[in-house]
PDB file of N, CA and C in Angstrom:
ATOM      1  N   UNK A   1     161.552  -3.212 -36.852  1.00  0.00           N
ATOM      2  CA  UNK A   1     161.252  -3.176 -35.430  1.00  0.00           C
ATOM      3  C   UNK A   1     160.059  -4.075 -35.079  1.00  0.00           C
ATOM      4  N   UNK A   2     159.352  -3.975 -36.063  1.00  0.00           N
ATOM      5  CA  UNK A   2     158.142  -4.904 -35.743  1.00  0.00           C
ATOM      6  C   UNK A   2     158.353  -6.484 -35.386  1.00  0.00           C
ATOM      7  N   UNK A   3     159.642  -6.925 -36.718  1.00  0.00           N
ATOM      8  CA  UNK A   3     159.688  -8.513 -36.574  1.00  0.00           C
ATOM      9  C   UNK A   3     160.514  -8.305 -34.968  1.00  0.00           C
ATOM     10  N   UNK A   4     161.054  -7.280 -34.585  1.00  0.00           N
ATOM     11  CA  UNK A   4     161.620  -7.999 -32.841  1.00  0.00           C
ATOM     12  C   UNK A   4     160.714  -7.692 -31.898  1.00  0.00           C
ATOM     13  N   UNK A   5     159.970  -7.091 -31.895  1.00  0.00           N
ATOM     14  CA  UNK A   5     158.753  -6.920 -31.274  1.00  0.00           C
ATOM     15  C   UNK A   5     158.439  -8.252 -31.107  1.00  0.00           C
ATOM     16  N   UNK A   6     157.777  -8.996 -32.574  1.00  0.00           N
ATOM     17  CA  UNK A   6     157.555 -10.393 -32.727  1.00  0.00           C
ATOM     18  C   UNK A   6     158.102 -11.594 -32.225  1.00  0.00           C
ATOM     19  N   UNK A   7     159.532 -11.479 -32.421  1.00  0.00           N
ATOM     20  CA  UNK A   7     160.467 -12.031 -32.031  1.00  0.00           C
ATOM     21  C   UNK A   7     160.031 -12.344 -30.533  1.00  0.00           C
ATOM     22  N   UNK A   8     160.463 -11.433 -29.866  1.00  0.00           N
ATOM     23  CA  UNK A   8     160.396 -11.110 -28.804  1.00  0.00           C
ATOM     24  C   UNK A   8     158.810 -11.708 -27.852  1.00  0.00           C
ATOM     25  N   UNK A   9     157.657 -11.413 -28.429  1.00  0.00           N
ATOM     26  CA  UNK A   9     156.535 -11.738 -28.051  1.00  0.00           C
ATOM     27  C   UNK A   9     156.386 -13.705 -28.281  1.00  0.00           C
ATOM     28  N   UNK A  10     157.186 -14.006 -29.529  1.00  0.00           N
ATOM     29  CA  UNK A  10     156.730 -15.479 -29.748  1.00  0.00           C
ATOM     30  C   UNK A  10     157.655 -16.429 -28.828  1.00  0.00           C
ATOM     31  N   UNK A  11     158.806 -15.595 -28.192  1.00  0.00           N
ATOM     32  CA  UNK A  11     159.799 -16.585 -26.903  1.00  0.00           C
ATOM     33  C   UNK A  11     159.430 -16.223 -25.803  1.00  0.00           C
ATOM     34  N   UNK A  12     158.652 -15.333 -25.764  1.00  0.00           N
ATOM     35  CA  UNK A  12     157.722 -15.193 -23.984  1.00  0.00           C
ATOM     36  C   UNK A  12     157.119 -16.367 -24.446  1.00  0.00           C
ATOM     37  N   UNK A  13     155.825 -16.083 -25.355  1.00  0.00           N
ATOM     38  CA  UNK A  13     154.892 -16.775 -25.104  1.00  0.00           C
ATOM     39  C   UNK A  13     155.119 -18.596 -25.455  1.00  0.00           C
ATOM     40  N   UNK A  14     156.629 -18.900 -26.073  1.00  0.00           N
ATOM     41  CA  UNK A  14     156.896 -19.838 -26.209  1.00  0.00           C
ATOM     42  C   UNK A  14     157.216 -20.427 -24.789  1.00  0.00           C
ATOM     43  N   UNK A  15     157.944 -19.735 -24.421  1.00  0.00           N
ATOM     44  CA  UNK A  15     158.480 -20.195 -22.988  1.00  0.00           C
ATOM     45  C   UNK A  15     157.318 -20.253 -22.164  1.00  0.00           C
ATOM     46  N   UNK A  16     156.285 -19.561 -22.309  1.00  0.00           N
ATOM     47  CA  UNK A  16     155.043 -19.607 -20.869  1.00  0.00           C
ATOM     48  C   UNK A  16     154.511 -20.543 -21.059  1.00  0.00           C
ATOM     49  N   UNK A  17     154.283 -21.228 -22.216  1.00  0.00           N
ATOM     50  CA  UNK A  17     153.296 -22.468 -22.824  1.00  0.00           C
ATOM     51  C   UNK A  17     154.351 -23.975 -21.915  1.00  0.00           C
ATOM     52  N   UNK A  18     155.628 -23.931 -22.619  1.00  0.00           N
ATOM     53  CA  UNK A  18     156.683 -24.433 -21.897  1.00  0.00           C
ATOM     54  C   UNK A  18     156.650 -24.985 -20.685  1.00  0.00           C
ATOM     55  N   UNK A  19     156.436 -23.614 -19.665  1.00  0.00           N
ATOM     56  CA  UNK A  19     156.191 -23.535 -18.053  1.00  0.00           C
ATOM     57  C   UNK A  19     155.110 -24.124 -17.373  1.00  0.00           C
ATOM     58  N   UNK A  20     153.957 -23.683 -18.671  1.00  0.00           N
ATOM     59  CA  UNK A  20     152.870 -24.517 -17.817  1.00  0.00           C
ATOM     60  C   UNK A  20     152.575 -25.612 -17.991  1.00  0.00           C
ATOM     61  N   UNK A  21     153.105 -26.348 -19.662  1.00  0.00           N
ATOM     62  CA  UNK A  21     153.215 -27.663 -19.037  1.00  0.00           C
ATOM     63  C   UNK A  21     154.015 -28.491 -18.523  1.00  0.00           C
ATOM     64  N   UNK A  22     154.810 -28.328 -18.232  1.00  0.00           N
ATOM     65  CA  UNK A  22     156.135 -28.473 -17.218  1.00  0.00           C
ATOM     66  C   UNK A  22     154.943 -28.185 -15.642  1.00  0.00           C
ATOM     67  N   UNK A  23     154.352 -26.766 -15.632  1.00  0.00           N
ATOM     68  CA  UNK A  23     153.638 -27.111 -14.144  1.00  0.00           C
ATOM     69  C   UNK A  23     152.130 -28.151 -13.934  1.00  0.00           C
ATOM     70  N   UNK A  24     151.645 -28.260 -15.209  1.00  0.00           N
ATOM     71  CA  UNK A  24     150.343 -29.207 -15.210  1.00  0.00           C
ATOM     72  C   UNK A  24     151.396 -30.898 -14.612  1.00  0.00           C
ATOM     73  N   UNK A  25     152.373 -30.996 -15.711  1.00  0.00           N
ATOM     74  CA  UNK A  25     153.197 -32.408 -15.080  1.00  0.00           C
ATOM     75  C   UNK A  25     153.426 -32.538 -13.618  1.00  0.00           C
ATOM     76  N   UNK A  26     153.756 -31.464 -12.875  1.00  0.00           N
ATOM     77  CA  UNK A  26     153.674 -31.449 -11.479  1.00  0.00           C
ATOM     78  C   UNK A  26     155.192 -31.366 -11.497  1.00  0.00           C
ATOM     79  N   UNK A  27     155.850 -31.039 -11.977  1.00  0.00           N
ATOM     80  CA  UNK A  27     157.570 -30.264 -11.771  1.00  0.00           C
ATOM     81  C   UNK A  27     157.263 -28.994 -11.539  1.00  0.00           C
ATOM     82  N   UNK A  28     158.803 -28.429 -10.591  1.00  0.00           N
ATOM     83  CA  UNK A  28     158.937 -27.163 -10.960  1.00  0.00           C
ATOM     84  C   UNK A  28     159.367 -25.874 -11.455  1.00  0.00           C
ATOM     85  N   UNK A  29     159.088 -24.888 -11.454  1.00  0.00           N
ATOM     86  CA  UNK A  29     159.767 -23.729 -12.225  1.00  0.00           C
ATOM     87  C   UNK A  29     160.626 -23.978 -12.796  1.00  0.00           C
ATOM     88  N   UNK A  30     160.806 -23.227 -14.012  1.00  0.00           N
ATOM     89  CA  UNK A  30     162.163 -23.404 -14.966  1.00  0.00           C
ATOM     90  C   UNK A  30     162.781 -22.587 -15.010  1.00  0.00           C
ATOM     91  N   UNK A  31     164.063 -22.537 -14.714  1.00  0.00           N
ATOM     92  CA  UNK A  31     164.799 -20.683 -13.954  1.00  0.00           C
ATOM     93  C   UNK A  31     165.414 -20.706 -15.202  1.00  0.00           C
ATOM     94  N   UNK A  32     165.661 -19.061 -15.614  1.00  0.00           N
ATOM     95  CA  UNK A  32     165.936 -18.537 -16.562  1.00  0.00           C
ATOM     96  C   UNK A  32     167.165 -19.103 -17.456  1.00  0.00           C
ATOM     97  N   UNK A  33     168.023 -19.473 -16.779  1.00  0.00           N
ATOM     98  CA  UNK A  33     169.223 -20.547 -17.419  1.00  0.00           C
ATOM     99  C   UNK A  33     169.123 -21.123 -17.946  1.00  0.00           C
ATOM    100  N   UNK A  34     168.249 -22.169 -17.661  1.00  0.00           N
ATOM    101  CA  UNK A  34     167.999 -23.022 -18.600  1.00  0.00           C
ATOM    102  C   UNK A  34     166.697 -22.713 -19.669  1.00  0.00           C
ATOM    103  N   UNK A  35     165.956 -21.588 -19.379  1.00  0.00           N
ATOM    104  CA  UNK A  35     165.242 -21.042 -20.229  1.00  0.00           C
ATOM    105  C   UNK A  35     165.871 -20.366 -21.603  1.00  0.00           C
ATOM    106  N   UNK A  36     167.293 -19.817 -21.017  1.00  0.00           N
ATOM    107  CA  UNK A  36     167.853 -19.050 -22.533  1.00  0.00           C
ATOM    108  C   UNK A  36     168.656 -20.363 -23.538  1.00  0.00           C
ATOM    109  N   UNK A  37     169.059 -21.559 -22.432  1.00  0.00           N
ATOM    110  CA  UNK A  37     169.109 -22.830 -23.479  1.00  0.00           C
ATOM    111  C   UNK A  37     167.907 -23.334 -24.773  1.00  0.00           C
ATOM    112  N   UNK A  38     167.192 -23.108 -24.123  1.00  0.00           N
ATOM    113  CA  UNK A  38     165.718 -23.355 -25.315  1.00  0.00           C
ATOM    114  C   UNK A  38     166.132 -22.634 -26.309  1.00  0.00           C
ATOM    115  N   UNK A  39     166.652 -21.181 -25.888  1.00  0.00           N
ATOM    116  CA  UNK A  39     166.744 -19.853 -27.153  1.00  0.00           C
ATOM    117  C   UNK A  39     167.707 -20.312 -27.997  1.00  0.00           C
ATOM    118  N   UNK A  40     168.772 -21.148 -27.226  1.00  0.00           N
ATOM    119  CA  UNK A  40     169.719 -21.258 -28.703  1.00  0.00           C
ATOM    120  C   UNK A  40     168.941 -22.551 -29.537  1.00  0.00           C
ATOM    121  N   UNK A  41     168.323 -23.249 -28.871  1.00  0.00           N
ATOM    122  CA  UNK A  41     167.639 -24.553 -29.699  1.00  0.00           C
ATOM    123  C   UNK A  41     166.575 -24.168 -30.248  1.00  0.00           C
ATOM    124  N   UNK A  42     165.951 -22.947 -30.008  1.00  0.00           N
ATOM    125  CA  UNK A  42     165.168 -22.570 -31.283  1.00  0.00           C
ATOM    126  C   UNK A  42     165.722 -21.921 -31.913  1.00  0.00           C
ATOM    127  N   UNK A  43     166.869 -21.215 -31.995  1.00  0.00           N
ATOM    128  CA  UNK A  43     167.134 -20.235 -33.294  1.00  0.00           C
ATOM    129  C   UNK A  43     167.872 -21.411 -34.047  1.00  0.00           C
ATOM    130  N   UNK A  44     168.342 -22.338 -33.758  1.00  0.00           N
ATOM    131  CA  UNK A  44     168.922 -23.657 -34.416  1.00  0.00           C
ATOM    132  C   UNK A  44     167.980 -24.225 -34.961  1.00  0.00           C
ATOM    133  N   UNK A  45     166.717 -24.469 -34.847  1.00  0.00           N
ATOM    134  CA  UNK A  45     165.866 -25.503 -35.244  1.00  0.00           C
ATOM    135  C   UNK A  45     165.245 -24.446 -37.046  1.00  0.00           C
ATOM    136  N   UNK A  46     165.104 -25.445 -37.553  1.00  0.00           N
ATOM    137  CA  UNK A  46     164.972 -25.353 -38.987  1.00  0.00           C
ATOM    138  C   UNK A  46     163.309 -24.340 -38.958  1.00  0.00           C
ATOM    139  N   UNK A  47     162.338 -24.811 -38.280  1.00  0.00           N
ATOM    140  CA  UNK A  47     161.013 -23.918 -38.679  1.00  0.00           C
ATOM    141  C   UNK A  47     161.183 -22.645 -38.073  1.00  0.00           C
ATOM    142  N   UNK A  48     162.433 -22.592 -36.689  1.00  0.00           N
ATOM    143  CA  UNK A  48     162.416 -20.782 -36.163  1.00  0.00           C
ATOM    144  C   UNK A  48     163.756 -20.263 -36.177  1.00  0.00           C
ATOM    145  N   UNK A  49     164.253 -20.648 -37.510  1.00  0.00           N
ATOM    146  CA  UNK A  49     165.465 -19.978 -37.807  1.00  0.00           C
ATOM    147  C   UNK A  49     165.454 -18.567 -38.057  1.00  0.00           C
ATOM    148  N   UNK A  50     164.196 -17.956 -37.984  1.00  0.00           N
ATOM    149  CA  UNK A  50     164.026 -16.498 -38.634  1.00  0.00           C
ATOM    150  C   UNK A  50     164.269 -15.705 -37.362  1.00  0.00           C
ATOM    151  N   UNK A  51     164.436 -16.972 -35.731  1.00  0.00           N
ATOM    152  CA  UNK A  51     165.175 -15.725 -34.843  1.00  0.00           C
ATOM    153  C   UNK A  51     166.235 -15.188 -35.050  1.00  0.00           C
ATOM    154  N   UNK A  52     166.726 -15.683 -35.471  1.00  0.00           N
ATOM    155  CA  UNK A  52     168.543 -15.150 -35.573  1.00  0.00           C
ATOM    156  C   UNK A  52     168.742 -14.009 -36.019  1.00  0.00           C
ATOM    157  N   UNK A  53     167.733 -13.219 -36.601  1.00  0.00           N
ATOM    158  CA  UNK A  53     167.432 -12.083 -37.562  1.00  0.00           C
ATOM    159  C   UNK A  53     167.465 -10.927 -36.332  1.00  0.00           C
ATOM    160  N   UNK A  54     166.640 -11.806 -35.090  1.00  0.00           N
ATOM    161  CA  UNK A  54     166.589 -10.479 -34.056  1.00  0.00           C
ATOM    162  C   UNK A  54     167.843 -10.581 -33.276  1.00  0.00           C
ATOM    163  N   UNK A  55     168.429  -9.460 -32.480  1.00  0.00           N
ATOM    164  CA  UNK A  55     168.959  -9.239 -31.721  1.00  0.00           C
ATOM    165  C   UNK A  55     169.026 -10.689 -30.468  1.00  0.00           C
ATOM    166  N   UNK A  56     170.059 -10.908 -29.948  1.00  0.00           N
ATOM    167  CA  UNK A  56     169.750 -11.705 -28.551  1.00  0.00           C
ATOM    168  C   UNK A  56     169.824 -11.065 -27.508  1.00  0.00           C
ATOM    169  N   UNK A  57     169.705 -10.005 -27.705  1.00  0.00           N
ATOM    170  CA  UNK A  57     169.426  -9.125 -25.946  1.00  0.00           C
ATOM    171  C   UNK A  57     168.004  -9.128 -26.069  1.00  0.00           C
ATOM    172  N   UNK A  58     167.377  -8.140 -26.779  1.00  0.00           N
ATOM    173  CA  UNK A  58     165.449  -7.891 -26.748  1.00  0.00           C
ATOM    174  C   UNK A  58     165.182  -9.532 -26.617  1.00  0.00           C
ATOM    175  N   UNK A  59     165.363 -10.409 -27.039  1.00  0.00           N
ATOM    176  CA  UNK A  59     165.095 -11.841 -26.731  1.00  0.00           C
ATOM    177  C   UNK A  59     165.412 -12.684 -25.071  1.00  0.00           C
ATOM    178  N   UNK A  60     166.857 -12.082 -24.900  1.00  0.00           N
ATOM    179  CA  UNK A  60     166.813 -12.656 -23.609  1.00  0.00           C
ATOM    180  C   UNK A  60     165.926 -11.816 -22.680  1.00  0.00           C
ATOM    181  N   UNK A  61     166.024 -10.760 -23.034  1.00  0.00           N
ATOM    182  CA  UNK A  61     165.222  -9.766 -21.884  1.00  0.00           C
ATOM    183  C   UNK A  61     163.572 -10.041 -21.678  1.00  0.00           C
ATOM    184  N   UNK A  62     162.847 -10.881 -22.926  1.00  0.00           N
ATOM    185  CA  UNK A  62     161.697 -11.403 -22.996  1.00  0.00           C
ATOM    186  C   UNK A  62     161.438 -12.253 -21.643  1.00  0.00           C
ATOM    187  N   UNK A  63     162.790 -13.241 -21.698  1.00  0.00           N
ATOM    188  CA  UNK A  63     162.906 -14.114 -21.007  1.00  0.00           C
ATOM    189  C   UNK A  63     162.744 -13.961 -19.313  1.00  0.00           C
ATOM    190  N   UNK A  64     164.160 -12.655 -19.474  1.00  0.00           N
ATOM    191  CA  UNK A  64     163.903 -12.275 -17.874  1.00  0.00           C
ATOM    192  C   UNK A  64     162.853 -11.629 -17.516  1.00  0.00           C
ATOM    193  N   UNK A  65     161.516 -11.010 -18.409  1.00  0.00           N
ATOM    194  CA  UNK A  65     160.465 -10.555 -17.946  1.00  0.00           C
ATOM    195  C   UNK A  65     159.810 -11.598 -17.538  1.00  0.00           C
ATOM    196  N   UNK A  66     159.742 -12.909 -18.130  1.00  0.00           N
ATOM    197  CA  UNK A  66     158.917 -13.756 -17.777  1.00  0.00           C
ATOM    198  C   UNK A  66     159.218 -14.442 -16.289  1.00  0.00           C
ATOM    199  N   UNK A  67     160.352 -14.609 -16.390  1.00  0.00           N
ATOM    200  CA  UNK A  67     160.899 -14.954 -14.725  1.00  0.00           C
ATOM    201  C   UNK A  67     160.342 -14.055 -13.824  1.00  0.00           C
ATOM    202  N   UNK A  68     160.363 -12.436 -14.262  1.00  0.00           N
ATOM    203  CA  UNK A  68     159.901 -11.638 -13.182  1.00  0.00           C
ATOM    204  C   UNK A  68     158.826 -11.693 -13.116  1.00  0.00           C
ATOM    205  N   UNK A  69     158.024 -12.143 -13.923  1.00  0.00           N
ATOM    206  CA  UNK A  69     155.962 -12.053 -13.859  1.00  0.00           C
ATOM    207  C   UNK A  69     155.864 -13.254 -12.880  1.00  0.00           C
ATOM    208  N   UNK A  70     156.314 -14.410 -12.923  1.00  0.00           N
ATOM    209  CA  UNK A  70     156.525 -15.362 -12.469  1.00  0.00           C
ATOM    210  C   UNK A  70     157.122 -15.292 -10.802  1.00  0.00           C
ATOM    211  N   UNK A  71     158.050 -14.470 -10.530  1.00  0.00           N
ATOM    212  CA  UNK A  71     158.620 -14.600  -9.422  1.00  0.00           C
ATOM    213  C   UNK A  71     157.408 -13.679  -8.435  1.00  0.00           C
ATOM    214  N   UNK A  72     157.224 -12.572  -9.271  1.00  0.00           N
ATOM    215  CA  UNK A  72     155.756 -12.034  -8.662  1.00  0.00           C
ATOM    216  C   UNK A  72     154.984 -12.610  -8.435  1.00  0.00           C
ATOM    217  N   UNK A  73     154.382 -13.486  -9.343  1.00  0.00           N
ATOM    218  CA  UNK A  73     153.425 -14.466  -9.218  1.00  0.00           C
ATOM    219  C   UNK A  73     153.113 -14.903  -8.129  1.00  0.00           C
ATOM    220  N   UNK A  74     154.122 -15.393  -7.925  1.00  0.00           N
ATOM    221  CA  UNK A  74     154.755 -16.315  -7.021  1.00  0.00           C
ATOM    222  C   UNK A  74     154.840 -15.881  -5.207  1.00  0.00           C
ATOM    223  N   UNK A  75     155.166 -14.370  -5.185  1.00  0.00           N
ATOM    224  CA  UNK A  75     155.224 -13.968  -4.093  1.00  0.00           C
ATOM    225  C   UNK A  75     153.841 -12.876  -4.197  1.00  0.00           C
ATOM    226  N   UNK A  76     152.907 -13.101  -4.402  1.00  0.00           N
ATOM    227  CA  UNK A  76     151.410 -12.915  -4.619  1.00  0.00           C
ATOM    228  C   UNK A  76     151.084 -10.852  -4.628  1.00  0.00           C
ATOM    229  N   UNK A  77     151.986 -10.465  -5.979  1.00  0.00           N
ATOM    230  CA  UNK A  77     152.443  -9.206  -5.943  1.00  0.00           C
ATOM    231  C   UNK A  77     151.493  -9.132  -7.410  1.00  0.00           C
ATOM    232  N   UNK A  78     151.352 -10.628  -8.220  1.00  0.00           N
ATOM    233  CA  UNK A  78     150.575  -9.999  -9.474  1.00  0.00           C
ATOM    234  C   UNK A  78     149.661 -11.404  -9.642  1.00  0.00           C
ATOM    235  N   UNK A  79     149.226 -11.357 -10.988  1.00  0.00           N
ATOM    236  CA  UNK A  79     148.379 -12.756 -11.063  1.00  0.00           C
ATOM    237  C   UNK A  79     149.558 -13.477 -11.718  1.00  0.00           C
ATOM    238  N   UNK A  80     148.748 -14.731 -12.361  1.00  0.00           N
ATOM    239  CA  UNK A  80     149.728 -15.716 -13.332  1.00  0.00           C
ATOM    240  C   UNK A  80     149.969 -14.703 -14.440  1.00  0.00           C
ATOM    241  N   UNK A  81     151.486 -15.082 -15.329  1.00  0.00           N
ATOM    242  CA  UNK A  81     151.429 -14.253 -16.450  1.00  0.00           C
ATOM    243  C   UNK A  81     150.758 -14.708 -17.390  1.00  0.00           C
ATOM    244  N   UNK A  82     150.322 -13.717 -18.483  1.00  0.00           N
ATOM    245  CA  UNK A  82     149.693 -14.563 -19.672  1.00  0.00           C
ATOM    246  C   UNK A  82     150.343 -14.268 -20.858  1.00  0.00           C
ATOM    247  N   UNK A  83     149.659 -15.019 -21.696  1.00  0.00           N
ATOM    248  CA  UNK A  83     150.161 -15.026 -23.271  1.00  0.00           C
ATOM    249  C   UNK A  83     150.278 -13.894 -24.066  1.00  0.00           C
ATOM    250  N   UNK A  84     150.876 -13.252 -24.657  1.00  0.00           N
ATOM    251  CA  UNK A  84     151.260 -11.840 -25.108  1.00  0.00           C
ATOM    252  C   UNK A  84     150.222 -11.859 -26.582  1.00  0.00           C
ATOM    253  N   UNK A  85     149.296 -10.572 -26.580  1.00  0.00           N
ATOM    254  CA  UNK A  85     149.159 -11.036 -27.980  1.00  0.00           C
ATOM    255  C   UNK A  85     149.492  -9.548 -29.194  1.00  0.00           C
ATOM    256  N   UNK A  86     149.448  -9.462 -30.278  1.00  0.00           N
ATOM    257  CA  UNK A  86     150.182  -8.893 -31.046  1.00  0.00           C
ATOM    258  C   UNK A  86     149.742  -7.304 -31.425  1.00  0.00           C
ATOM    259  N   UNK A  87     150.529  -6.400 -30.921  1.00  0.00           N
ATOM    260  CA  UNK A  87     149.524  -5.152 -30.853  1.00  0.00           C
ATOM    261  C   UNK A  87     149.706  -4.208 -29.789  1.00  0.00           C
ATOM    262  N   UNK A  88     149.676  -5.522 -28.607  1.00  0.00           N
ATOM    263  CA  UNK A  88     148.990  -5.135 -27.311  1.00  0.00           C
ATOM    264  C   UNK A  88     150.174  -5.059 -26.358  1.00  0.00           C
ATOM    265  N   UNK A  89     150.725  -3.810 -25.904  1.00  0.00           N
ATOM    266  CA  UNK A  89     151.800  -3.535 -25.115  1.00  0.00           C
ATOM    267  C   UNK A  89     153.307  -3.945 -25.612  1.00  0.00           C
ATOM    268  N   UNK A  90     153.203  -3.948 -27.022  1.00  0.00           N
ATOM    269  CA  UNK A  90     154.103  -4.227 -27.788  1.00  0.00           C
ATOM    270  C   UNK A  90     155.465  -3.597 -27.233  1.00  0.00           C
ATOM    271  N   UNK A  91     156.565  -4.162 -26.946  1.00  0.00           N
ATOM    272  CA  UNK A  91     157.599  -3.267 -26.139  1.00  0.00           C
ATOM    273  C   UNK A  91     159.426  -3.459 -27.282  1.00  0.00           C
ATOM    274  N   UNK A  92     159.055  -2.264 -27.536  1.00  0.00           N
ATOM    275  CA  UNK A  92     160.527  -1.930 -28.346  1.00  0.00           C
ATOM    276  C   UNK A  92     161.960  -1.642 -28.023  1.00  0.00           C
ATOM    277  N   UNK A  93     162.378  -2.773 -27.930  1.00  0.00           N
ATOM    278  CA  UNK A  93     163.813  -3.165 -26.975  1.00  0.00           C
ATOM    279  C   UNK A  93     164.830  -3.191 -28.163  1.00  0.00           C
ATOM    280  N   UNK A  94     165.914  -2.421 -28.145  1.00  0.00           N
ATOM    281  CA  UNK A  94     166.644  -2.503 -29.335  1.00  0.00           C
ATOM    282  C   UNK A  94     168.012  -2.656 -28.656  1.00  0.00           C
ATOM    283  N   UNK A  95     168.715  -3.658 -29.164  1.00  0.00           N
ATOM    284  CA  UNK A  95     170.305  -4.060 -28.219  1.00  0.00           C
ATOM    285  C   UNK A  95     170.880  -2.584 -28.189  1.00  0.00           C
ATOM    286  N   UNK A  96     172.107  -2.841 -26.931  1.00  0.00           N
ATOM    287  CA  UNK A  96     172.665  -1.253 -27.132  1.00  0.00           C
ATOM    288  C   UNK A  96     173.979  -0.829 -28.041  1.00  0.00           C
ATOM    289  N   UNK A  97     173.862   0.356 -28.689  1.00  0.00           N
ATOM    290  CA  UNK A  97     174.505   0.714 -29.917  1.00  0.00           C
ATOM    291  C   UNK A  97     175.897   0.601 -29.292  1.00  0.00           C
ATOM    292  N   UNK A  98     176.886   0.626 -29.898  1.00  0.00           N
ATOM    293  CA  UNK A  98     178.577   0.702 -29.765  1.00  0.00           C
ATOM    294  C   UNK A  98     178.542   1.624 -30.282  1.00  0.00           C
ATOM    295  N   UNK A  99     179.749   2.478 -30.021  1.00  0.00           N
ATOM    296  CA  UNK A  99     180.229   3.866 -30.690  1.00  0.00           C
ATOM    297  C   UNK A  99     181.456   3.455 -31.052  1.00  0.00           C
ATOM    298  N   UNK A 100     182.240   3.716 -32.154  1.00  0.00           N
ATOM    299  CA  UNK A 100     183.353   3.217 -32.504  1.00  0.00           C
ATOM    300  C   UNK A 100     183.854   5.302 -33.033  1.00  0.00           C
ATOM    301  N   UNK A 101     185.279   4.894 -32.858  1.00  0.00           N
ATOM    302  CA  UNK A 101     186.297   5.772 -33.647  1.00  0.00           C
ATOM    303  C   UNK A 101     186.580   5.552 -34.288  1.00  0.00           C
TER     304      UNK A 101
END
């Protein structure tokens, strides 16, 4: 549970790093679509192949939190989001079970 925790914390904070420099360049926002494209090009890429290990729901759902910190942001409901760090509001998202006969 811990490595999706991890999982999970290193594609927020991959994606927020992402966003802001994408917003320092002076473009804008990167809507979640093309945010879960990144996800398959990192679990493809050779140094973060160890995503594939987690679930892709707790991963995409990283994603759509970040859109929502962001869309808040945005409509002046919270501050900017920040960088997640390890420990700290750690959130345990586990895909949902199937029941089979």
């Amino acid at each position: 549970m811990r490595r999706y925790a991890g999982a999970c914390r290193f594609v927020f904070n991959k994606a927020l790093a992402l966003q802001k420099e994408n917003h320092e360049t002076g473009n804008k926002y990167i809507p979640y679509a093309k945010m879960t494209s990144w996800l398959v090009e990192w679990k493809a890429a050779t140094e973060t192949q160890w995503l594939k290990e987690a679930p892709s729901q707790p991963l995409q759902q990283s994603l759509k939190d970040l859109e929502r910190a962001h869309k808040n942001f945005f409509q002046k409901r919270a501050e900017l989001p920040r960088f997640k760090k390890r420990g700290q509001h750690d959130v345990n998202r586990t895909p949902p079970v199937r029941m089979t006969r």
